[in-house]
Protein backbone atom coordinates (compact mmCIF):
# COMPACT_ATOMS: atom_id res chain seq x y z
CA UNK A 1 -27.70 -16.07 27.40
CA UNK A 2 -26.50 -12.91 25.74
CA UNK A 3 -22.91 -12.81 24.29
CA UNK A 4 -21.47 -10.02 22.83
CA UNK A 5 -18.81 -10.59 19.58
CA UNK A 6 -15.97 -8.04 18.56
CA UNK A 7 -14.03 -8.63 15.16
CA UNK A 8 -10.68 -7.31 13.93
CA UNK A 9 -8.87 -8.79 11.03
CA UNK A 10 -5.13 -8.34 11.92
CA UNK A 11 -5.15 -11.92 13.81
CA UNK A 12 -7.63 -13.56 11.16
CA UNK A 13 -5.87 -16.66 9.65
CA UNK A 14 -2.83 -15.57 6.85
CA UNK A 15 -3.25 -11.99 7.49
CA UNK A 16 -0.19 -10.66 6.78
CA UNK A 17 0.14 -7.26 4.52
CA UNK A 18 -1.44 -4.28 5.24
CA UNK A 19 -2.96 -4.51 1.42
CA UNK A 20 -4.85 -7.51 3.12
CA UNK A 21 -6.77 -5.87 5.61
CA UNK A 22 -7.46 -2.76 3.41
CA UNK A 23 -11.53 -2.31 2.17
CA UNK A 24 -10.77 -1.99 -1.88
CA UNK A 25 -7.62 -2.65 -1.98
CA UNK A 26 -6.40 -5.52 -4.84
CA UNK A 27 -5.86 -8.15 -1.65
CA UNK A 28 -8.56 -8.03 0.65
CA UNK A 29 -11.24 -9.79 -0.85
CA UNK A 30 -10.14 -13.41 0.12
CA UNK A 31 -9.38 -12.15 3.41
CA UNK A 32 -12.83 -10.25 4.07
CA UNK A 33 -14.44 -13.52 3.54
CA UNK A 34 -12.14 -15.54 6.02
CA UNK A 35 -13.21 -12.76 8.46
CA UNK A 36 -16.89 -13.46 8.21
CA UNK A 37 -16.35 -17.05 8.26
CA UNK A 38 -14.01 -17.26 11.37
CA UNK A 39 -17.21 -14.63 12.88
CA UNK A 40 -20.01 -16.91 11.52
CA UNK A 41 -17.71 -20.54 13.53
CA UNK A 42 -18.04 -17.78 16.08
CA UNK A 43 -21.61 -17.41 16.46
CA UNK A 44 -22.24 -20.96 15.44
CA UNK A 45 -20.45 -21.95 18.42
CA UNK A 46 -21.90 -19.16 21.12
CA UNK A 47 -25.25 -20.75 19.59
CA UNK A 48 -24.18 -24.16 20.39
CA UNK A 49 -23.09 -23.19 23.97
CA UNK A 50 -26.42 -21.74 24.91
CA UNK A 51 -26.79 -18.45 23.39
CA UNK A 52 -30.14 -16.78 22.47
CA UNK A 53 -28.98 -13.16 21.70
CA UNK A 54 -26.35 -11.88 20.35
CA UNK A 55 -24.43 -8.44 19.36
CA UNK A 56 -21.59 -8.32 16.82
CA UNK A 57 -19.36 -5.62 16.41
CA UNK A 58 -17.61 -4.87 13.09
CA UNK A 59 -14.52 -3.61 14.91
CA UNK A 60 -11.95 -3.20 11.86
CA UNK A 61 -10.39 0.25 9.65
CA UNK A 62 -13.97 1.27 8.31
CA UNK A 63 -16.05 -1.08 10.49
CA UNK A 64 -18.10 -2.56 7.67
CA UNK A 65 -16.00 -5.95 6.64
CA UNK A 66 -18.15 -8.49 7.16
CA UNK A 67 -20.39 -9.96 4.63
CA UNK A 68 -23.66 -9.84 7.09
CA UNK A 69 -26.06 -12.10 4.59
CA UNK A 70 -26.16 -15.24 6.35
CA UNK A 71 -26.17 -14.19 10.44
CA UNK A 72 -28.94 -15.82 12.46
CA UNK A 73 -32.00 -13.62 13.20
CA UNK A 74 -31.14 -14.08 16.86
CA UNK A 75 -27.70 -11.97 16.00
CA UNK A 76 -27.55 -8.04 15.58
CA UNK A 77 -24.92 -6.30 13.91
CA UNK A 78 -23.13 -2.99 14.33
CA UNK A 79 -21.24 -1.53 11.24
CA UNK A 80 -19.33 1.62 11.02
CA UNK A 81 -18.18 3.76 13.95
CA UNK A 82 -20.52 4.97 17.12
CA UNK A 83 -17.84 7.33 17.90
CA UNK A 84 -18.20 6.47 21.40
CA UNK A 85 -15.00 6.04 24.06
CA UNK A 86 -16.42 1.95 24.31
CA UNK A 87 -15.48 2.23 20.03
CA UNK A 88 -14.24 -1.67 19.67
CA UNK A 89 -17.06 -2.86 21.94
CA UNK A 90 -19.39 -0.25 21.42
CA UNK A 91 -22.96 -1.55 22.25
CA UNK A 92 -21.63 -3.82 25.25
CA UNK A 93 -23.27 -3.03 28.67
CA UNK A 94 -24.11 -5.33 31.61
CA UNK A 95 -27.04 -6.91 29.91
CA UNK A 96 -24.52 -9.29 28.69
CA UNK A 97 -23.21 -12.48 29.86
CA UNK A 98 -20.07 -12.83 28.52
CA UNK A 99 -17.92 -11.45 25.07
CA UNK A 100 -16.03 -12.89 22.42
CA UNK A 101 -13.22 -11.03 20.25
CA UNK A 102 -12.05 -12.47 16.79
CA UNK A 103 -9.56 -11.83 14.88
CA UNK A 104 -7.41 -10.13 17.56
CA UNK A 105 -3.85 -9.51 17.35
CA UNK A 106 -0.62 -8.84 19.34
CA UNK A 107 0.06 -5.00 20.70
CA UNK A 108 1.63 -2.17 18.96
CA UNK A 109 5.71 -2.46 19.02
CA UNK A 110 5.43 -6.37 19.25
CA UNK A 111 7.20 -8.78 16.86
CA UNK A 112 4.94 -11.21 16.98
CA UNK A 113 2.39 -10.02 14.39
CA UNK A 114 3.50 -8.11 11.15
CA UNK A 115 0.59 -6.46 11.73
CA UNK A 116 0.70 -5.45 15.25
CA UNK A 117 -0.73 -2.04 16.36
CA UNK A 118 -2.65 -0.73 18.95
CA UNK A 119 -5.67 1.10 18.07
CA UNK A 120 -3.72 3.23 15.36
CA UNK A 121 -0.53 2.55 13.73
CA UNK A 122 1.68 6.16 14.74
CA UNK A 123 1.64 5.94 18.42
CA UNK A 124 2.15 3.37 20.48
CA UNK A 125 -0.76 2.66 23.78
CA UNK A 126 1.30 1.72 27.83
CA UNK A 127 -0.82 1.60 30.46
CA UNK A 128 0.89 1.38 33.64
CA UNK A 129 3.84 1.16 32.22
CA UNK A 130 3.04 -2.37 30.31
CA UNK A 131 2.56 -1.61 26.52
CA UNK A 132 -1.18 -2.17 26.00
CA UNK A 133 -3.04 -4.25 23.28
CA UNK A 134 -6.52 -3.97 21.97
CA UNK A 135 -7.42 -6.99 23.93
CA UNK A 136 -6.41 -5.67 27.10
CA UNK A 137 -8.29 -2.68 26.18
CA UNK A 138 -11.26 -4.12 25.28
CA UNK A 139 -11.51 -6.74 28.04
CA UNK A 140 -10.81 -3.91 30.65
CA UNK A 141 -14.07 -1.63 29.06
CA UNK A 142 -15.93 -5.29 28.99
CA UNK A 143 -15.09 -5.20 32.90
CA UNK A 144 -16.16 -1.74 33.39
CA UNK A 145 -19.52 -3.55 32.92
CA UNK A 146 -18.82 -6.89 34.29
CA UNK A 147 -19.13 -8.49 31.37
CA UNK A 148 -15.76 -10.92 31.01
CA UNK A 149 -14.13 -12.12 28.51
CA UNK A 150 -14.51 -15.99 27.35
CA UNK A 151 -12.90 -16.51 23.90
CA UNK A 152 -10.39 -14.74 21.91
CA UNK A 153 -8.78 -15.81 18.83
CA UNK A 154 -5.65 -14.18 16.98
CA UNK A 155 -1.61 -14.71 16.49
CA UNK A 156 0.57 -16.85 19.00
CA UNK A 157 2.17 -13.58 20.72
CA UNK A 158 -2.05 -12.81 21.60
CA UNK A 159 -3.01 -15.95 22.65
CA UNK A 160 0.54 -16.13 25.32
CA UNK A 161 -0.54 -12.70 26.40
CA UNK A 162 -4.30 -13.79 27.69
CA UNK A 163 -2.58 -16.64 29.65
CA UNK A 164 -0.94 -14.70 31.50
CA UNK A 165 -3.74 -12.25 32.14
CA UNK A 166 -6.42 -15.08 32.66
CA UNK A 167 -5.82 -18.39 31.90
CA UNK A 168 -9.46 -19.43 32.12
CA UNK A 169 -9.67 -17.19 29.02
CA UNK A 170 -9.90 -19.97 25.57
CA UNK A 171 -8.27 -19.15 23.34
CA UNK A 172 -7.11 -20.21 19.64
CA UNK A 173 -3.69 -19.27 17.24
CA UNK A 174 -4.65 -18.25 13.53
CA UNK A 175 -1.09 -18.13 13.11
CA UNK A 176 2.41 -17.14 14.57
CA UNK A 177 4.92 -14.04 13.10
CA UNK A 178 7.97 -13.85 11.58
CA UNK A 179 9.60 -10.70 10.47
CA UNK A 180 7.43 -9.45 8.08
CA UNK A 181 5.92 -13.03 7.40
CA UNK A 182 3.74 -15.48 9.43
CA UNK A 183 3.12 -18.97 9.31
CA UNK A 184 -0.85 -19.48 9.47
CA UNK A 185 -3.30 -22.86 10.45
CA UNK A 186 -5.29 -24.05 7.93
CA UNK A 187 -8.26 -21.67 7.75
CA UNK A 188 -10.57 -24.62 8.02
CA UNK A 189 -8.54 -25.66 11.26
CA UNK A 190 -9.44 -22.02 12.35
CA UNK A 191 -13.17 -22.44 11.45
CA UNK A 192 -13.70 -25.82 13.44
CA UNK A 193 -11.64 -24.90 16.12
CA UNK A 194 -13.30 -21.61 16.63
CA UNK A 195 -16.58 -22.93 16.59
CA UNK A 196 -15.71 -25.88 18.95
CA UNK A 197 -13.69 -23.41 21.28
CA UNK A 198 -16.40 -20.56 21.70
CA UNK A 199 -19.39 -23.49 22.39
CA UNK A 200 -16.93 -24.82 25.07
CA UNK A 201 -15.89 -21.30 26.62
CA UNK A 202 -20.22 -20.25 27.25
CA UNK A 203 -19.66 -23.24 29.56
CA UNK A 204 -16.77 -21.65 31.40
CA UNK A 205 -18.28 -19.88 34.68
CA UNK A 206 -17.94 -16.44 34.73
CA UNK A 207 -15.77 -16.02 37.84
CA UNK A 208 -13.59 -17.81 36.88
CA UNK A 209 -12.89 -15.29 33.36
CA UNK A 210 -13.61 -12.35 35.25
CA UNK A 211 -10.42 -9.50 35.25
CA UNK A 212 -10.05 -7.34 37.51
CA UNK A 213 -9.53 -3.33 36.87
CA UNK A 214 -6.59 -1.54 38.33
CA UNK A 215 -7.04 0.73 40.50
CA UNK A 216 -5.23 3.71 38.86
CA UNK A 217 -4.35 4.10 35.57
CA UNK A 218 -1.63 5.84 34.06
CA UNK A 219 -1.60 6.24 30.44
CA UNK A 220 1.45 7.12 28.41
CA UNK A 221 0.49 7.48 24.12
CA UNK A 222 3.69 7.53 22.69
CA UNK A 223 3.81 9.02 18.81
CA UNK A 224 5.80 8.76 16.08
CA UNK A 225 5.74 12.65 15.72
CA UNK A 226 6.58 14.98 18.23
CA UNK A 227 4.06 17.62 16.61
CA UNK A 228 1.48 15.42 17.31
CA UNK A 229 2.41 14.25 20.69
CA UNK A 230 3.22 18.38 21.47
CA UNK A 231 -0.70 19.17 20.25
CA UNK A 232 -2.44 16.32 22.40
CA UNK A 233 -0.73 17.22 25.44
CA UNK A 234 -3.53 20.35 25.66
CA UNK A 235 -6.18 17.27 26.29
CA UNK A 236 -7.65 18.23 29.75
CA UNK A 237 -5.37 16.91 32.53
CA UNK A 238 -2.61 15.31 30.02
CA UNK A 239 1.39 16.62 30.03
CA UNK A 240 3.98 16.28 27.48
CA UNK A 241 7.25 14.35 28.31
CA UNK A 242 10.17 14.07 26.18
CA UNK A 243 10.63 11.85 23.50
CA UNK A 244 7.02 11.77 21.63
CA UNK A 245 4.87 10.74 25.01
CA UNK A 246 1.77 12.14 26.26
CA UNK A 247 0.97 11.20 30.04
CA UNK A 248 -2.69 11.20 31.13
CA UNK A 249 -3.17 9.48 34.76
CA UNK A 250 -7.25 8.39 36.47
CA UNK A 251 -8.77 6.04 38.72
CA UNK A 252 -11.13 5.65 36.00
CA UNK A 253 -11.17 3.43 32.91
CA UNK A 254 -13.95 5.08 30.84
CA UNK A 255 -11.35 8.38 31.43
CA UNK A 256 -8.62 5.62 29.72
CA UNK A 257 -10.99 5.21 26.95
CA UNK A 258 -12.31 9.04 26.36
CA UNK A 259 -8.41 9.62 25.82
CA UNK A 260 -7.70 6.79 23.46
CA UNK A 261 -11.10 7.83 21.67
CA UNK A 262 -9.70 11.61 21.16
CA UNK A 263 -5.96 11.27 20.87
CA UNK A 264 -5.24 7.55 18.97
């Protein structure tokens, strides 16, 4: 079995400040190595669960968080940025059986995650008409190849949002948001939980986690700036509309994630 892994660090357990999540800066140290040990209960647990290959993805800021010195030899890595439209799941095709995000958090304008963003932090991401997270995002490119989803871990506001998307999807809360705090698991509750959770989701048939894509999409990126929202409605097929938004509408996802590549 071949399982593909994708890890953020905005839903990582006690993430909280920005200065956390930041390579270099005075905070992130502690936090870089709860990332790679929430990705190594990961892996331990796709292992468990029948795995034989597998892909991670550094998916975070400058895509080269983890500390890689103790992943399996069955387990390839990807750090830094492709550049390609699949960016958070770059590497995932339909060789796989089934993918695993860690680390995941709740959508851009949400309260549920100090942290929350989607894909950048000036613009907000709707698609058809539903503010978007990176999850929804990520498992929609994952079904472009009919790979689904089987595990996701990340704050409370996350984990209620993949229920009602597909509640076959397991899932596990790092911790819930307050404001600007949170209130976080233990992070060795996270790292036995994860590992116990993912081993438990390969078993899960892959029907039964499937999502299925829209048929049309229509994408509204809604900035901070109005400069910025002004220049990106020039993208091929995108219009302005008042108040900051750029509209781009397709039947196709891969078009959803060319303009998220170009314009978030």
């Amino acid at each position: 079995m071949k399982v593909y892994i994708s890890a953020d660090i905005e839903g990582i357990t006690g993430t909280t400040s920005w200065s956390e999540t930041e390579l270099n800066a005075p905070d992130y140290q502690l936090f870089q190595k709860q990332m790679t040990r929430e990705v190594e209960a990961a892996i331990a647990g796709a292992i468990a669960g029948g795995a034989t290959e597998i892909l991670l993805k550094d998916a975070h800021d400058s895509a080269r968080n983890l500390d890689i010195s103790n992943l399996p030899i069955n387990c390839k890595v990807i750090r830094g940025w492709t550049y390609d439209p699949m960016c958070m799941v770059a590497g995932l095709d339909e060789s796989f059986d089934r993918a695993v995000f860690i680390g995941y958090h709740s959508k851009g304008g949400s309260e549920r995650n100090p942290l929350a963003h989607t894909l950048c932090t000036y613009a907000d991401v709707k698609i058809n008409g539903e503010y978007a997270s990176e999850f929804l995002i990520n498992t929609y490119a994952a079904a472009l190849h009919g790979v689904p989803v089987s595990f996701v871990s990340g704050d409370v506001g996350l984990t209620e949002e993949i229920q009602a998307v597909n509640e076959h999807i397991v899932t596990f809360a790092t911790k819930e948001g307050i404001g600007n705090a949170t209130i976080s698991v233990s992070p060795q509750l996270t790292i036995m939980e994860t590992k116990r959770l993912v081993e438990s989701s390969m078993k899960v048939p892959r029907t039964a986690l499937q999502v299925t894509l829209p048929e049309h999409f229509r994408v509204e990126l809604i900035y901070r700036d109005h400069t910025r929202a002004y220049r990106n409605s020039f993208y091929p097929n995108a219009k302005f509309k008042p108040h900051n938004t750029v509209e781009f509408m397709t039947n196709d996802f891969y078009e959803v994630l060319r303009v998220l590549q170009f314009l978030t």
